[in-house]
Protein backbone atom coordinates (compact mmCIF):
# COMPACT_ATOMS: atom_id res chain seq x y z
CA UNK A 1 7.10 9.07 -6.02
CA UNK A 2 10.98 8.46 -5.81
CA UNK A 3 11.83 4.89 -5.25
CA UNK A 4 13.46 1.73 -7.05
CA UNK A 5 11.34 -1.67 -5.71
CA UNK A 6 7.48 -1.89 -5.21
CA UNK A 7 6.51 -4.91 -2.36
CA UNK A 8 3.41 -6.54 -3.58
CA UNK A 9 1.14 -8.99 -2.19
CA UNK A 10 -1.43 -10.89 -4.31
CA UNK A 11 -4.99 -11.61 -2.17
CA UNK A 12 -5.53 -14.37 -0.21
CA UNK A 13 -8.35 -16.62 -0.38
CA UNK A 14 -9.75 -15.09 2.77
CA UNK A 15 -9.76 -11.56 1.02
CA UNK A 16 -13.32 -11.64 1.20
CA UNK A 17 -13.80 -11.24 5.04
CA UNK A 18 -11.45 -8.25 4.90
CA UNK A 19 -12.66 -5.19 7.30
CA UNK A 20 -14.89 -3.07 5.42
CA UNK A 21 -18.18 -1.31 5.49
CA UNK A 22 -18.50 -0.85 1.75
CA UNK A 23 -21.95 -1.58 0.58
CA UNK A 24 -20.97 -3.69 -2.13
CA UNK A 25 -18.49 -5.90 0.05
CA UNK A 26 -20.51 -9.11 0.18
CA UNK A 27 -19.96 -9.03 -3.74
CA UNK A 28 -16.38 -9.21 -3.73
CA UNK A 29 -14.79 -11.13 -6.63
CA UNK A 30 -11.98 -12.86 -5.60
CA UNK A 31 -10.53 -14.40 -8.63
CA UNK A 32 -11.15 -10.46 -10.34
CA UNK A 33 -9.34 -9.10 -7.59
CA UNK A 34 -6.27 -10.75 -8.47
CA UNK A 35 -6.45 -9.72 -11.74
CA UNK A 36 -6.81 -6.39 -11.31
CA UNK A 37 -3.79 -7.37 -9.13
CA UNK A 38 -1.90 -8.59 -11.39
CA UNK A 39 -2.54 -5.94 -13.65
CA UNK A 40 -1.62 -3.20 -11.35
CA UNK A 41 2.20 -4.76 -10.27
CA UNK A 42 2.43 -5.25 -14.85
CA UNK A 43 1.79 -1.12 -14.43
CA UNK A 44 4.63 -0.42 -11.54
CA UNK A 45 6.80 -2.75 -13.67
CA UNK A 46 6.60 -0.89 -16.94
CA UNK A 47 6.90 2.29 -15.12
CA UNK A 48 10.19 0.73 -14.24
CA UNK A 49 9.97 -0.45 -10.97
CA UNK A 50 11.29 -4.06 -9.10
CA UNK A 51 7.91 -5.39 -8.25
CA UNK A 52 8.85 -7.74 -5.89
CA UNK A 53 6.08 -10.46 -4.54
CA UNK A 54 6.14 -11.67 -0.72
CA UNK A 55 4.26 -14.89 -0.58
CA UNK A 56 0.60 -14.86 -0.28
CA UNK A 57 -1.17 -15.04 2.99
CA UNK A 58 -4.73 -16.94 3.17
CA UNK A 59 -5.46 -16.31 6.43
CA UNK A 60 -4.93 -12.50 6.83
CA UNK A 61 -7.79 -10.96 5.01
CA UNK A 62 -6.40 -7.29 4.70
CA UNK A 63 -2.81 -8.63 3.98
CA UNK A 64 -2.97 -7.60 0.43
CA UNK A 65 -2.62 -3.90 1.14
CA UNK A 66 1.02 -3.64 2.50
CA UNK A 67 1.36 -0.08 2.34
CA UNK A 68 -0.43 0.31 5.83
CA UNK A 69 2.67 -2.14 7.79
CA UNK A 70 5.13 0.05 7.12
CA UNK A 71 6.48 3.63 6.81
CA UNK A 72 10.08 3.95 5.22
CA UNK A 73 12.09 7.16 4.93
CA UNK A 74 15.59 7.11 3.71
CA UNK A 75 17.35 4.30 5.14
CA UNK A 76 14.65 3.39 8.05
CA UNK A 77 11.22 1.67 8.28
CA UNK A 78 9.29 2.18 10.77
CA UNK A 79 7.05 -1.26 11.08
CA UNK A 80 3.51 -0.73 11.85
CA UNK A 81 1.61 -1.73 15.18
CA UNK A 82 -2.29 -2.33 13.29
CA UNK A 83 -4.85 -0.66 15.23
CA UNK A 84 -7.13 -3.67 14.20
CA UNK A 85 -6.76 -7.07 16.33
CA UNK A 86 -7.42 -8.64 12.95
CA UNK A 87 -4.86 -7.28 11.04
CA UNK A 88 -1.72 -7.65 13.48
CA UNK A 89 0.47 -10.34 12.10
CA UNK A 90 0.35 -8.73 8.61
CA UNK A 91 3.82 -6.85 9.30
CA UNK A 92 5.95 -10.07 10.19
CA UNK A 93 6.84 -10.90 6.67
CA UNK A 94 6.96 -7.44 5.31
CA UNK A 95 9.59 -6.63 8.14
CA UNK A 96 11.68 -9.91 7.68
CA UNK A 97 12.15 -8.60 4.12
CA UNK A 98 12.92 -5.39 4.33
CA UNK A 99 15.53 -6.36 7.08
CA UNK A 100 17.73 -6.92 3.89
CA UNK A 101 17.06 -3.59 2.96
CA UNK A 102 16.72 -1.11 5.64
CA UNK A 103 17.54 -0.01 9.40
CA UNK A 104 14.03 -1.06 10.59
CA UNK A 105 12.23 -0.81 14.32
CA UNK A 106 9.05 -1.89 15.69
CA UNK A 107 6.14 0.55 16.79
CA UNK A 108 5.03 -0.02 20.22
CA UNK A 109 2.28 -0.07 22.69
CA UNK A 110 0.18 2.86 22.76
CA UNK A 111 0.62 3.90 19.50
CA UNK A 112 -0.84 2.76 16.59
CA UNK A 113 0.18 3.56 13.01
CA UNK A 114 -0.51 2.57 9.71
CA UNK A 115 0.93 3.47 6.24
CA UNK A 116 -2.14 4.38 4.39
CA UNK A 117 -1.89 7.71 6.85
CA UNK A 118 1.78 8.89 5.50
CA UNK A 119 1.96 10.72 2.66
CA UNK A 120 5.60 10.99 1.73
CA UNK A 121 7.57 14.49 0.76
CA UNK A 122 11.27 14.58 0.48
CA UNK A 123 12.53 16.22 3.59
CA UNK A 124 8.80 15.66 5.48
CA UNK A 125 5.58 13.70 6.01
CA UNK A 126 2.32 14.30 6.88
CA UNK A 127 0.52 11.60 8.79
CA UNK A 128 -3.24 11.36 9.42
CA UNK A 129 -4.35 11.05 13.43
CA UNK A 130 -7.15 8.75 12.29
CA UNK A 131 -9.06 5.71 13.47
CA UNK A 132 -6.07 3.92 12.94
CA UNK A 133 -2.79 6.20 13.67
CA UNK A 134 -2.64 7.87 17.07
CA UNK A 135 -0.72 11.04 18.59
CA UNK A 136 1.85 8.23 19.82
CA UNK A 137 2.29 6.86 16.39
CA UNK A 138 3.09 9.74 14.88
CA UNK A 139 5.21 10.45 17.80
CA UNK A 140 7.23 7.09 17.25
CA UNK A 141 7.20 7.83 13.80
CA UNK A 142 8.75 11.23 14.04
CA UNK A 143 11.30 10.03 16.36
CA UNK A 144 12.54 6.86 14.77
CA UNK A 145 12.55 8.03 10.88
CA UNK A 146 14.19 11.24 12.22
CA UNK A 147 11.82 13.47 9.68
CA UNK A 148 9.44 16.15 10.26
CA UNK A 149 5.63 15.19 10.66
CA UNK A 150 3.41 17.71 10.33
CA UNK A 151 -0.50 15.95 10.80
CA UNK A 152 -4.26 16.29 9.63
CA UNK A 153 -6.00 15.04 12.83
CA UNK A 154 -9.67 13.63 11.84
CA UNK A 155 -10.82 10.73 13.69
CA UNK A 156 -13.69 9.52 12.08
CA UNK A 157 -11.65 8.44 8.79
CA UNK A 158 -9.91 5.35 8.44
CA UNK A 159 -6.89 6.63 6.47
CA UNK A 160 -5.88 10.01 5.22
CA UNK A 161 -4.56 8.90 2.09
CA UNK A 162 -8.22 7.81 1.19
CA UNK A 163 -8.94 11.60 0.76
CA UNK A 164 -5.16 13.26 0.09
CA UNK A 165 -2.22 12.29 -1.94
CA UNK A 166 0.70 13.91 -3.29
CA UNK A 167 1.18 14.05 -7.34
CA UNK A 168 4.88 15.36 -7.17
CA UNK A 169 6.12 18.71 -8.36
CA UNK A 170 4.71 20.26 -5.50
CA UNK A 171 0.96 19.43 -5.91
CA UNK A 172 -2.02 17.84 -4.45
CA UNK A 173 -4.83 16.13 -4.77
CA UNK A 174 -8.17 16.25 -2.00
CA UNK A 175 -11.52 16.02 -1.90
CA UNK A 176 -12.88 19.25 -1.25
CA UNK A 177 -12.80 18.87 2.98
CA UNK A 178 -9.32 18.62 3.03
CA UNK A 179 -8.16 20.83 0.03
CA UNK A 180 -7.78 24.13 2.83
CA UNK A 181 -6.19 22.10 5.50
CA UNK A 182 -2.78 24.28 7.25
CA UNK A 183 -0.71 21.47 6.26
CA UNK A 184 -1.59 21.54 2.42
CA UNK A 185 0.01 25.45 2.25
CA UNK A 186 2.21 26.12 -0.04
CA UNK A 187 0.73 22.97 -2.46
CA UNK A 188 -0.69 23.81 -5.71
CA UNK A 189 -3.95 21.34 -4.55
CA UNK A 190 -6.19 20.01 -7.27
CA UNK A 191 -9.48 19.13 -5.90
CA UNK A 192 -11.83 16.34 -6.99
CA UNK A 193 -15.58 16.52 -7.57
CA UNK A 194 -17.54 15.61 -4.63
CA UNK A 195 -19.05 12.34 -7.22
CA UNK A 196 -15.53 11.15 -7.67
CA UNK A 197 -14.13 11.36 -4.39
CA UNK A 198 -12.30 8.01 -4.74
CA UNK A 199 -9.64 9.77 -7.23
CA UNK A 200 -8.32 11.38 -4.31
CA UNK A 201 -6.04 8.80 -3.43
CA UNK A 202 -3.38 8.21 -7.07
CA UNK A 203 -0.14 6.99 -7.21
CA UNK A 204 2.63 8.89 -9.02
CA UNK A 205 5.54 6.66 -10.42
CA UNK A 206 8.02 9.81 -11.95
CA UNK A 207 5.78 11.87 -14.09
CA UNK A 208 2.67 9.44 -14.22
CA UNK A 209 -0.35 9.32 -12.14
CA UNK A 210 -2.28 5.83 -11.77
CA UNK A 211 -5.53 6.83 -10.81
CA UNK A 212 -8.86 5.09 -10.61
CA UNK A 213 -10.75 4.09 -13.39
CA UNK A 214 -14.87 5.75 -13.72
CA UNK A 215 -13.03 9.05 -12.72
CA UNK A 216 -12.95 10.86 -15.75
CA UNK A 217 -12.99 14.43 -14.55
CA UNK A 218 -10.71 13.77 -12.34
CA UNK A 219 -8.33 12.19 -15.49
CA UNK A 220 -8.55 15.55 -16.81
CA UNK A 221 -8.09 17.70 -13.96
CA UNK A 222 -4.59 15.60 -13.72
CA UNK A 223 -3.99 15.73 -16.93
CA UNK A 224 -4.23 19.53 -17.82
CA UNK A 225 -1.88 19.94 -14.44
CA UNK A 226 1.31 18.60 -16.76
CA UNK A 227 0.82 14.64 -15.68
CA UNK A 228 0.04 11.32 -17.53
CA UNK A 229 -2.68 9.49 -16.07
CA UNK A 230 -3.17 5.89 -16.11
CA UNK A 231 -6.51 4.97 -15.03
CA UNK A 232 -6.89 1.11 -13.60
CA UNK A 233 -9.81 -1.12 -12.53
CA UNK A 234 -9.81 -1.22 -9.08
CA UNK A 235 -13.11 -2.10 -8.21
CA UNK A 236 -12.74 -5.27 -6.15
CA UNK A 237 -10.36 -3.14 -3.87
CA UNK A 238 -13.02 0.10 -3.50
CA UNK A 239 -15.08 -2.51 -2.32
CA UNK A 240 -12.60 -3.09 0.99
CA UNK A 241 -12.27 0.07 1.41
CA UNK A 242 -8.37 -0.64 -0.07
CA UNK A 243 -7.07 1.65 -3.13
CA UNK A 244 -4.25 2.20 -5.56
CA UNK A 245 -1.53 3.26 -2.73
CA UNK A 246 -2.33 0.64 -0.30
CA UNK A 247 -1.27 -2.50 -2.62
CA UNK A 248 2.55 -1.25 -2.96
CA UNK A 249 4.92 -0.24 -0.67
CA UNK A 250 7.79 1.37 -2.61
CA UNK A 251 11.13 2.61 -1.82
């Protein structure tokens, strides 16, 4: 992934009502949660990025995973309208910062859009038309970041991202639904095992690949395609229905 500053937000102490219907939800460890946290932004930072922290929000439960309230391409953002009531208000401080960055603009009724659906190529993206981005999104997407969007439309997911991310150097990664899909060709795609599904969505900082820890196959599938692989505890996340992407937004 090309980019300079990562925008981090630690969990709140409401993280435990966030919208999820993981099994394991109810057993959410708060005070783990930030450590795996913390120890994720000590990765980006050693990888050699500006982690940069907006202040914690207690009363947002999802606001932890910033990726999903905005999507930035080259000198634009576009900021997110949530497509859950509960998770509007999450963008206001994200946007006021990256005001000092970037050109940025609002998403508007109908659409709604979220980051977790935008995986992020040089000269295009490819959005999800999930539960929570619609035909409109991606339309005010398209428009306002002035960038090709070429989409996966499957409505019963929450975010694409969750099953398809992009390694760099011209390859993927996707569970095994996804690993055909029109908008994949010309990708070398590496595909998961159906057991490890949750590998599917990695982060790639330059040459290395933070993926998931319990995913050991998955390690190696990475591996033997020419990248380093970090694996990280993310367990308090999984159980949100949140993953390594969604805690960053970098550019």
């Amino acid at each position: 992934m090309i980019g300079r500053r990562a925008l981090v937000r630690e969990p709140g102490d409401s993280y435990g009502r966030c919208i999820s219907s993981h099994p394991l939800r109810h057993m959410i460890d708060l005070k783990l949660a930030r450590e795996q946290h913390r120890n994720y932004c000590r990765i980006l930072g050693e990888l050699g990025l500006e982690v940069i922290h907006l202040p914690r929000d207690d009363l947002l439960p999802d606001s932890c995973f910033v990726e999903d309230n905005a999507v930035i391409h080259g000198d634009r953002a576009l900021i997110c309208r949530m497509a859950r009531e509960s998770r509007r208000g999450e963008e206001e401080a994200v946007e006021e910062f990256l005001k000092g960055y970037l050109r940025v603009k609002r998403a508007t009724p109908p659409a709604t859009v979220e980051g977790g659906d935008v995986i992020h190529l040089r000269d295009r993206l490819i959005s999800g038309v999930t539960e929570r981005t619609n035909m409109e999104g991606v339309a005010q997407m398209r428009d306002w970041l002035e960038v090709p969007v070429d989409i996966i439309v499957d409505p019963r997911i929450v975010h694409l991202k969750s099953y398809v991310t992009y390694l760099g150097d011209d390859v993927m990664i996707a569970t095994r639904p996804y690993a055909r899909h029109p908008a994949l060709e010309g990708f070398r795609v590496l595909v998961v095992p159906d057991e490890e599904a949750y590998a599917a969505n990695t982060l790639t900082i330059g040459e290395t690949v933070l993926m998931p820890e319990g995913c050991p196959r998955s390690h190696e599938i990475v591996r033997e395609a020419g990248f380093d692989v970090i694996p990280l505890s993310m367990t308090e996340f999984e159980k949100c229905e949140g993953a390594l992407t969604c805690l960053s937004l970098i550019f």
